[in-house]
C-alpha atoms as a PDB file:
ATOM      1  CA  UNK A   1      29.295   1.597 -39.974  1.00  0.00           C
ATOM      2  CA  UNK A   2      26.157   2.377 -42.083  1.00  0.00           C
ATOM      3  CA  UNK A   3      26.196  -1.124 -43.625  1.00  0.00           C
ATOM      4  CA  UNK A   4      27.003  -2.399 -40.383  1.00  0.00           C
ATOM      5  CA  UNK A   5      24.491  -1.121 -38.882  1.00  0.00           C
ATOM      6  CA  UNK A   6      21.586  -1.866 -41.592  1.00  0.00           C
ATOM      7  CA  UNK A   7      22.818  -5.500 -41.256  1.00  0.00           C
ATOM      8  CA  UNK A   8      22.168  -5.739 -37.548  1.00  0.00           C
ATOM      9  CA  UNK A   9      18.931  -4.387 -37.544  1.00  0.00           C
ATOM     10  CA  UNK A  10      17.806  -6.718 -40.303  1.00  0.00           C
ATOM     11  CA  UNK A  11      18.489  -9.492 -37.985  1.00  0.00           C
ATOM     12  CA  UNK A  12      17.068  -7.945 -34.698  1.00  0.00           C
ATOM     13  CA  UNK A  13      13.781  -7.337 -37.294  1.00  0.00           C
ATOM     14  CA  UNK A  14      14.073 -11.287 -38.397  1.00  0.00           C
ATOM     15  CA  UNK A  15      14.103 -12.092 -35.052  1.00  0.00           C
ATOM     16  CA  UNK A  16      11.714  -9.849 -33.309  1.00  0.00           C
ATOM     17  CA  UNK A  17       8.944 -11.402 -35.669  1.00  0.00           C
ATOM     18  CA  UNK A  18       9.883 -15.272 -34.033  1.00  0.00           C
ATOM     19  CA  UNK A  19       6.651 -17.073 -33.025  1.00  0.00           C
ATOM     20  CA  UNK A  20       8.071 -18.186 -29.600  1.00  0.00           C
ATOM     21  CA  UNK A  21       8.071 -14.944 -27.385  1.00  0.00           C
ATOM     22  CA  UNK A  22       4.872 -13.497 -28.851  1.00  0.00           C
ATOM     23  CA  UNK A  23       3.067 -16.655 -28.347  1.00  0.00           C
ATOM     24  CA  UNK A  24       4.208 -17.401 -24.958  1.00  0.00           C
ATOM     25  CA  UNK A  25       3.123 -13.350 -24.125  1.00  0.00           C
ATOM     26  CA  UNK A  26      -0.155 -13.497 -25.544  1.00  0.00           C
ATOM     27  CA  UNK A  27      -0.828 -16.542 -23.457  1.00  0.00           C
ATOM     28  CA  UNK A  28       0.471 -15.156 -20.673  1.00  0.00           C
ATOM     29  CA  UNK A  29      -1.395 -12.041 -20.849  1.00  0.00           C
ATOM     30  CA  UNK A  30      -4.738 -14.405 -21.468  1.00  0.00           C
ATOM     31  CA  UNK A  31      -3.992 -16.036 -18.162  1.00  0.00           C
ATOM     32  CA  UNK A  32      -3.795 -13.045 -16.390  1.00  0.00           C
ATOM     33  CA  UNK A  33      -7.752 -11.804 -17.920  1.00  0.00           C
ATOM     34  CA  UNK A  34      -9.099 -15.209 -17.241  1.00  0.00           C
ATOM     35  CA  UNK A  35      -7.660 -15.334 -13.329  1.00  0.00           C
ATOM     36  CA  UNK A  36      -8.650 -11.499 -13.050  1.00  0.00           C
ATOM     37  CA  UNK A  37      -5.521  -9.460 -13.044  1.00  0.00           C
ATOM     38  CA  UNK A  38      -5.986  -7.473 -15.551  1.00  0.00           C
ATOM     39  CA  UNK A  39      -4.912  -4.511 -13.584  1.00  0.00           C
ATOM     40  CA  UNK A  40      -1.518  -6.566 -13.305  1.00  0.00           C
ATOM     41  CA  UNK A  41      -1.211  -7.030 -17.752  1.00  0.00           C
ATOM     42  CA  UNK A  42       1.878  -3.877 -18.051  1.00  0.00           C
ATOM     43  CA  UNK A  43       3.201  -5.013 -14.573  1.00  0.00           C
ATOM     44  CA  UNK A  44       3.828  -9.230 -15.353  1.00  0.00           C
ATOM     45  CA  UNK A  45       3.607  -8.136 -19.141  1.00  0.00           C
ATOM     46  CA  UNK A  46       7.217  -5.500 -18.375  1.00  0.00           C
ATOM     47  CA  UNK A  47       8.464  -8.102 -16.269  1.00  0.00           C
ATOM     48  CA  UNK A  48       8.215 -11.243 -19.138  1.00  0.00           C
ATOM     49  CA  UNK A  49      10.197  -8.903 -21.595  1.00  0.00           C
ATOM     50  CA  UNK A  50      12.815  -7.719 -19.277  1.00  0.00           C
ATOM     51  CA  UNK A  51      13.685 -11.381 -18.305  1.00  0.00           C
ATOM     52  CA  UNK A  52      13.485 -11.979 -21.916  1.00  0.00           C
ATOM     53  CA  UNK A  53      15.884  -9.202 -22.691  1.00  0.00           C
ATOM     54  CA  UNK A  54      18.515  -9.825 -19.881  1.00  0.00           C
ATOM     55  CA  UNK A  55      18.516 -13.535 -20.203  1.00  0.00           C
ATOM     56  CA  UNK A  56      19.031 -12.752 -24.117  1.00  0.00           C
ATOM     57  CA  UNK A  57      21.755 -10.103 -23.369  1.00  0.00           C
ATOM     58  CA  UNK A  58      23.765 -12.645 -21.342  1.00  0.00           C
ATOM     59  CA  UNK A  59      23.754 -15.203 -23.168  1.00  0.00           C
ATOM     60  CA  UNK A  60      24.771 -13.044 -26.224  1.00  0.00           C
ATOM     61  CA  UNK A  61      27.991 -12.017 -24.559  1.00  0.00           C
ATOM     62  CA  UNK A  62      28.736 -15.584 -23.445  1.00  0.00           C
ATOM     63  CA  UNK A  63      28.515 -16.488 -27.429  1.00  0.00           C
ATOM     64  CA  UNK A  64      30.438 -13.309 -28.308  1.00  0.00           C
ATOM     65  CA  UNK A  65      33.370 -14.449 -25.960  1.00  0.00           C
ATOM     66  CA  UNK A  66      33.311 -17.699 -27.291  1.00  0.00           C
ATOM     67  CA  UNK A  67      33.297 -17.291 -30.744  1.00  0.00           C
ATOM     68  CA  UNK A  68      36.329 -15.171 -30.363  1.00  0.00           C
ATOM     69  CA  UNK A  69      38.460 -17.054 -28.496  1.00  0.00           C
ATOM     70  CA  UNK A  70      37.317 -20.684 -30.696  1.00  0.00           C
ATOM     71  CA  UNK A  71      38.770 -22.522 -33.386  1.00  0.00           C
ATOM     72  CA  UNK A  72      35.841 -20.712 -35.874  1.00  0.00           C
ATOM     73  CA  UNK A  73      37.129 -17.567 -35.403  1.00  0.00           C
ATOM     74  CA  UNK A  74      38.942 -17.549 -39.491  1.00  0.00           C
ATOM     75  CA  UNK A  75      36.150 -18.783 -40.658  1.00  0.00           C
ATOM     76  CA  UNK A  76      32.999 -16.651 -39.212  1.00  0.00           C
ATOM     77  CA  UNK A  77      32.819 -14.204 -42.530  1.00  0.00           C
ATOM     78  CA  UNK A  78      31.737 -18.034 -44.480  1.00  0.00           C
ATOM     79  CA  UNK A  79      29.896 -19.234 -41.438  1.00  0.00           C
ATOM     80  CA  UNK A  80      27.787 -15.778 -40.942  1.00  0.00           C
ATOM     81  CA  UNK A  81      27.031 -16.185 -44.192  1.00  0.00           C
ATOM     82  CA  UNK A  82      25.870 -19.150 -44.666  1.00  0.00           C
ATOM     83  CA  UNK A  83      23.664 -18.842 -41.292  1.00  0.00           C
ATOM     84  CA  UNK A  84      21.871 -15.876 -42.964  1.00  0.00           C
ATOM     85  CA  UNK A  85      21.329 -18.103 -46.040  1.00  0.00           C
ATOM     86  CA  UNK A  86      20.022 -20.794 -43.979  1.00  0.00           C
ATOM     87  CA  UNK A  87      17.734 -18.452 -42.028  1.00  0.00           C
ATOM     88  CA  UNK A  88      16.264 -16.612 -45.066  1.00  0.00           C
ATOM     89  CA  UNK A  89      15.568 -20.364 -46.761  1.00  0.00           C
ATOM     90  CA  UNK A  90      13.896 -21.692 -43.699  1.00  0.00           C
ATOM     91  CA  UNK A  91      11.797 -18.633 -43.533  1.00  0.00           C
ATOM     92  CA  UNK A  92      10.825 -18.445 -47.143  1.00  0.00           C
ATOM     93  CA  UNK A  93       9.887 -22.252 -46.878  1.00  0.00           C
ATOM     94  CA  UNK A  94       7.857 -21.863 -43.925  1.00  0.00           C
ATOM     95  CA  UNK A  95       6.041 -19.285 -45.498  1.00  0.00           C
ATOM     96  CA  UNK A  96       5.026 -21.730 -48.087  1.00  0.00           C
ATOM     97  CA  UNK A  97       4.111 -24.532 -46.097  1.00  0.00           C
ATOM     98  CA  UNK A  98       2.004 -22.111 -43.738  1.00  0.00           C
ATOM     99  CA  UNK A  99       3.464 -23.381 -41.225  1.00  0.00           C
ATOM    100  CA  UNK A 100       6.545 -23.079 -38.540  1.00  0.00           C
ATOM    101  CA  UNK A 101       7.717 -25.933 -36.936  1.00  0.00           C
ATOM    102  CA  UNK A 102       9.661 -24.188 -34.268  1.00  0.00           C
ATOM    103  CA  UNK A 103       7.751 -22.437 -31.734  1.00  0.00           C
ATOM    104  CA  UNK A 104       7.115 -22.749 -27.868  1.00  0.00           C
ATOM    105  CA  UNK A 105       2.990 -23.341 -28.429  1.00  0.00           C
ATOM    106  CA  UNK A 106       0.482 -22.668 -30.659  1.00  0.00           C
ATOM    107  CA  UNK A 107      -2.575 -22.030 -28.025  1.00  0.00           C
ATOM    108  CA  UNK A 108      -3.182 -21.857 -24.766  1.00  0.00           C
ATOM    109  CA  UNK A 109      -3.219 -26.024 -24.172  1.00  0.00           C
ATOM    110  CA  UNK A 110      -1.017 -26.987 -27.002  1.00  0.00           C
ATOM    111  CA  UNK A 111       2.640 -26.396 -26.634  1.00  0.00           C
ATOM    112  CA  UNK A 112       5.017 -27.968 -29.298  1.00  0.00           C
ATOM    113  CA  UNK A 113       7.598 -28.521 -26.258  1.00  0.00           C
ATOM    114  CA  UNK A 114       8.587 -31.336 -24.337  1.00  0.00           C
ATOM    115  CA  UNK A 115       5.901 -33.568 -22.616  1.00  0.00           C
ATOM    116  CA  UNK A 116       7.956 -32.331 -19.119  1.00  0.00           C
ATOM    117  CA  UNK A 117       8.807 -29.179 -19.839  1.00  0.00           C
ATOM    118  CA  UNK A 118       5.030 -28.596 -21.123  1.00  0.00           C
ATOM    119  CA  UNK A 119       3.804 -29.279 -17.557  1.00  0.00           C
ATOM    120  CA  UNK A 120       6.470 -27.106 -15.748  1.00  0.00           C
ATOM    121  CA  UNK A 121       5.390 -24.165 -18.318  1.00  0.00           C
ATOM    122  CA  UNK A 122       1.756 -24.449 -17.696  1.00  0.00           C
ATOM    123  CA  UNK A 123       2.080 -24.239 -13.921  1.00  0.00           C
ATOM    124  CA  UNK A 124       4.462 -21.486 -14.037  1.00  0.00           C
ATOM    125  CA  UNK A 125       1.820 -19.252 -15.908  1.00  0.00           C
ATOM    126  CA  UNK A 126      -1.135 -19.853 -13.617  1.00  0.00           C
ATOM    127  CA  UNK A 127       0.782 -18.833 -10.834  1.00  0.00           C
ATOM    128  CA  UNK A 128       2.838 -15.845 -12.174  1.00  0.00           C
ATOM    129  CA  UNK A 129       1.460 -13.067 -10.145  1.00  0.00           C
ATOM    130  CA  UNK A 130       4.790 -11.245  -9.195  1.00  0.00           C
ATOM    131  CA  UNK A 131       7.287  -9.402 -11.134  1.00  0.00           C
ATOM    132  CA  UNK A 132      10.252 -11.748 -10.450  1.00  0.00           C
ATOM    133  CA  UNK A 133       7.962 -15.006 -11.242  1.00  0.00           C
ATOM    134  CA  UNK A 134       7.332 -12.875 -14.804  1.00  0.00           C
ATOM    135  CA  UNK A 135      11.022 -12.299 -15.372  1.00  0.00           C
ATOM    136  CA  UNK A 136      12.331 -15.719 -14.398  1.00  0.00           C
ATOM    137  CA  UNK A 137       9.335 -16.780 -16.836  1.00  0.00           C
ATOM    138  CA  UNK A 138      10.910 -14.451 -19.367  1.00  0.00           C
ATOM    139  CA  UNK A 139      14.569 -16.069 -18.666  1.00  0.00           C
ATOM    140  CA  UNK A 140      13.543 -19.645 -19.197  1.00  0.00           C
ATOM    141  CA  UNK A 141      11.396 -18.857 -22.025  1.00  0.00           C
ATOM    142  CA  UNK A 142      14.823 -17.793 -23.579  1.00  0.00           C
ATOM    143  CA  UNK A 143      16.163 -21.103 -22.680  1.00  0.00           C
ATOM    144  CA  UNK A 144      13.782 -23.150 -24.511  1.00  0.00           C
ATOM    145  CA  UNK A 145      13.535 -20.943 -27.921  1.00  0.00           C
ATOM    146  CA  UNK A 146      17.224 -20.535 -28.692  1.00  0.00           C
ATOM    147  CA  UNK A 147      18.208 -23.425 -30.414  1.00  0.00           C
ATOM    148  CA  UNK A 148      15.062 -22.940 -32.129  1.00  0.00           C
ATOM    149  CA  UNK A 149      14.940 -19.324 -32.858  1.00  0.00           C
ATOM    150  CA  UNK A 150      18.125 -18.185 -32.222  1.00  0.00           C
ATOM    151  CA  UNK A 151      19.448 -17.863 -35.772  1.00  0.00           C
ATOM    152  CA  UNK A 152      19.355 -14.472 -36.314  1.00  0.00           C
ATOM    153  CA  UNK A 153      20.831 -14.054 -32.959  1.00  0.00           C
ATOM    154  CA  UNK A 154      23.694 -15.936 -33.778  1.00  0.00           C
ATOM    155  CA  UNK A 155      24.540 -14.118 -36.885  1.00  0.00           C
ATOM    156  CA  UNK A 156      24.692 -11.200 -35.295  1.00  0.00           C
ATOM    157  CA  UNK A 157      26.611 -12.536 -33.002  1.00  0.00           C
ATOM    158  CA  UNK A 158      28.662 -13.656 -35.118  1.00  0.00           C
ATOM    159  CA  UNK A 159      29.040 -10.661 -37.741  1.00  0.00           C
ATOM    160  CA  UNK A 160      29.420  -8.401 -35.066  1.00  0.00           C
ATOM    161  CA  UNK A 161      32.249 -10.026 -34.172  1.00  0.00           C
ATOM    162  CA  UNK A 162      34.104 -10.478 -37.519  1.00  0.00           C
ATOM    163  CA  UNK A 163      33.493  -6.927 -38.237  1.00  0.00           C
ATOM    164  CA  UNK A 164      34.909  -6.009 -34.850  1.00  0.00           C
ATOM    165  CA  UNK A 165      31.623  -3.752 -33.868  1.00  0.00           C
ATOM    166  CA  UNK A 166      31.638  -2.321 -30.428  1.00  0.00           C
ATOM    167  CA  UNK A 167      30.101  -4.996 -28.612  1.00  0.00           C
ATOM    168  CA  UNK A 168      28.336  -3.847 -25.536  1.00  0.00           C
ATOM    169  CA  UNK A 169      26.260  -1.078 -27.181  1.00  0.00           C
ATOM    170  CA  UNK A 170      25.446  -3.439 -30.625  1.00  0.00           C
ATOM    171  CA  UNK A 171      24.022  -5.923 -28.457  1.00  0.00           C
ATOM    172  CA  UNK A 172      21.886  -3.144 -26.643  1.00  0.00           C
ATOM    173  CA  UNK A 173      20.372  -2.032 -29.778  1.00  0.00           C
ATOM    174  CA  UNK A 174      19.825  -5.615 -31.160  1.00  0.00           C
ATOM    175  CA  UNK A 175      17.869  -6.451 -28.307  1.00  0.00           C
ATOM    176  CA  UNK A 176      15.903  -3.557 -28.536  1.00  0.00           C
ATOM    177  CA  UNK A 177      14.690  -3.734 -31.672  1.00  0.00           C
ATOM    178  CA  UNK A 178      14.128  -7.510 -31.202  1.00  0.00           C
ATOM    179  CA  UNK A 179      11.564  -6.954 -28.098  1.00  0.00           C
ATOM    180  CA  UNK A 180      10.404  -3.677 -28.916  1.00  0.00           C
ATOM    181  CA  UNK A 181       7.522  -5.397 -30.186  1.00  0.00           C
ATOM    182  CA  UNK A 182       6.482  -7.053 -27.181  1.00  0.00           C
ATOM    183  CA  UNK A 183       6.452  -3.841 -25.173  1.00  0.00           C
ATOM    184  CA  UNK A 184       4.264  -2.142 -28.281  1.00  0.00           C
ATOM    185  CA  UNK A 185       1.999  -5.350 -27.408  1.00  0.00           C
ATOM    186  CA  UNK A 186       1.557  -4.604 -23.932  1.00  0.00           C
ATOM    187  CA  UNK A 187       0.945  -1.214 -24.229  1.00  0.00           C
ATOM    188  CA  UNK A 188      -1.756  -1.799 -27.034  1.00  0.00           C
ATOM    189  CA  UNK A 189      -3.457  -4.456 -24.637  1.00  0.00           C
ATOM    190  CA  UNK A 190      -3.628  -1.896 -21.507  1.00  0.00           C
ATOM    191  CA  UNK A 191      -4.364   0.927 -23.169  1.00  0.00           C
ATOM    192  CA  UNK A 192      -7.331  -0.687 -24.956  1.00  0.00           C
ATOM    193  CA  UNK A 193      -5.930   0.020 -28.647  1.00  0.00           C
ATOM    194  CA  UNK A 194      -6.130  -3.620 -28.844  1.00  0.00           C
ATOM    195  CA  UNK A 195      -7.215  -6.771 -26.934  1.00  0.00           C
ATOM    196  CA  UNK A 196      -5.853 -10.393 -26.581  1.00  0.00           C
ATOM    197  CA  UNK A 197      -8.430 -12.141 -29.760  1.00  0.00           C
ATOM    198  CA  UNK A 198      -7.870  -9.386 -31.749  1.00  0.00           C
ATOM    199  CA  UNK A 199      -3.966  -9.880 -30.871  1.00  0.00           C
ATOM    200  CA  UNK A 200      -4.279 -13.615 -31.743  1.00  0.00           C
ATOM    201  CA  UNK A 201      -6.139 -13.138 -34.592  1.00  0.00           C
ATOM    202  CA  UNK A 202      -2.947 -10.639 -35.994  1.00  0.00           C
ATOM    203  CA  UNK A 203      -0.593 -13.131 -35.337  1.00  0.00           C
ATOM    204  CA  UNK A 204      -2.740 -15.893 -37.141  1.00  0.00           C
ATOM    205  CA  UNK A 205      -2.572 -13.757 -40.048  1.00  0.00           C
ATOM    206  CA  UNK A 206       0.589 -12.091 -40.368  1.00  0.00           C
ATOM    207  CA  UNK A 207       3.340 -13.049 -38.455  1.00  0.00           C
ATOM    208  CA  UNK A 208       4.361 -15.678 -41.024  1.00  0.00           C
ATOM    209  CA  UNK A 209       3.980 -13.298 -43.712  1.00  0.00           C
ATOM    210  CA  UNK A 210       6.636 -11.159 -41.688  1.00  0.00           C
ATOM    211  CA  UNK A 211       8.809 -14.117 -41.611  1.00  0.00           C
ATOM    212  CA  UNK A 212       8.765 -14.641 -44.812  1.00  0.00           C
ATOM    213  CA  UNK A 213      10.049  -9.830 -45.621  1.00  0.00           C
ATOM    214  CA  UNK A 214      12.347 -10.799 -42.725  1.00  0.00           C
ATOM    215  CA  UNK A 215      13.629 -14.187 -44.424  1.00  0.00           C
ATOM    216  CA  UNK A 216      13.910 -12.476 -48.189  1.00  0.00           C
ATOM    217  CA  UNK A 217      16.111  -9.554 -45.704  1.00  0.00           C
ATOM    218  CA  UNK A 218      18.447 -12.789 -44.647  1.00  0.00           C
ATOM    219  CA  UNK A 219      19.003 -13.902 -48.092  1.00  0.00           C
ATOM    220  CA  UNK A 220      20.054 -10.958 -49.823  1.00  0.00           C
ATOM    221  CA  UNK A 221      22.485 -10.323 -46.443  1.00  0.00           C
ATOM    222  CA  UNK A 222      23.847 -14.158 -47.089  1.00  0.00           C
ATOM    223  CA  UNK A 223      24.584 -14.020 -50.286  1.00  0.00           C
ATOM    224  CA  UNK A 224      26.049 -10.561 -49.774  1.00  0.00           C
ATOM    225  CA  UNK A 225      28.393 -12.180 -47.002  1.00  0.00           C
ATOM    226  CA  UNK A 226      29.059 -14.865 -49.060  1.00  0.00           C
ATOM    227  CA  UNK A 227      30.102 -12.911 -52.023  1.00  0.00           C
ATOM    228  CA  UNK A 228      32.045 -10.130 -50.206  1.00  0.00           C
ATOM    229  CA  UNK A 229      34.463 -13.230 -49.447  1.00  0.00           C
ATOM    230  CA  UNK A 230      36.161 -13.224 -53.053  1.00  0.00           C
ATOM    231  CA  UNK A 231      36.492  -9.621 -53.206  1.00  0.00           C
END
């Protein structure tokens, strides 16, 4: 179980540090400043993550189900492995071209998402003022990252099925480790230890250097995968 267990939260860390959620978050949070509801930030803020985490959970278990009854089922020791490999590369190679393709939007006004979705998005946060409007926020949000950021996700999806993990209480701690950081966010903005520029600015600065620990992480678990097979 220890390896197990080390491998999982390797991949809940590569994904926590995905640009998506934080950048959707921090914009969020900006919105709220700007329209003054400040007062609202741990409120809406709770709310994003907790439609994040649910939507996250479910879908998860709706993977889980159908990766063990499909046809990949034999093969998911290869396939985990060679997601991890893939992840780790991408990561690494992002981190060299300073730049990550994938991500929901990169400020408040530019959003690297469909022309129509883009519109929908930018209505729903200027209007977000109750918890449910956060959480279905949170929910979609999931929707429109995962085929984009769900790699790590999908390994450990994917491993904890070949290794036959307990499922229900894997998943938990996945997906708290993976938005743990989002909470820490929050509190840091409404307790003052931090504000929304200063927030920005981190993420400017070190979220791809993040990707890039989290990607190495990937790598060494991919070729470990890998390797495991012809022993």
């Amino acid at each position: 179980m220890g390896i197990s267990l080390i491998t999982i939260t390797a991949a809940a860390l590569a994904d926590s540090v995905n640009p998506c959620g934080i950048a959707a978050l921090v914009i969020l949070l900006l919105t709220l400043l700007k329209t003054g509801r400040s007062r609202k930030i741990i409120f809406i803020g709770l709310a994003y993550v907790a439609g994040l985490f649910v939507a996250y959970f479910l879908f998860g278990l709706g993977i889980f189900q159908f990766l063990k009854i499909s046809f990949l089922a034999p093969f998911l020791h290869w396939i985990i492995g060679l997601i991890a490999l893939y992840i780790g590369i991408k990561y690494v190679y992002d981190f060299f071209r300073k730049n990550s393709e994938c991500v929901v939007c990169e400020t408040e006004t530019s959003f690297k998402i469909p022309s129509f979705l883009r519109s929908i998005y930018k209505k729903l946060l200027k209007n977000i003022t109750t918890f449910w409007g956060a959480f279905i926020l949170g929910a979609l949000i999931v929707l429109i990252e995962i085929p984009c950021t769900g790699g790590p996700y999908f390994f450990a999806l994917g491993y904890i099925a070949e290794q036959k993990l307990l499922l229900i209480p894997i998943l938990l701690f996945y997906n708290i480790i993976t938005f743990l950081p989002l909470v820490l966010l929050i509190l840091l903005i409404y307790f003052g230890f931090t504000n929304i520029e200063k927030a920005r600015e981190w993420r400017a600065k070190n979220l791809i250097r993040l990707q890039l620990i989290a990607g190495i992480f990937m790598i060494l678990i991919g070729i470990y995968m890998i390797l495991s097979n012809f022993y």
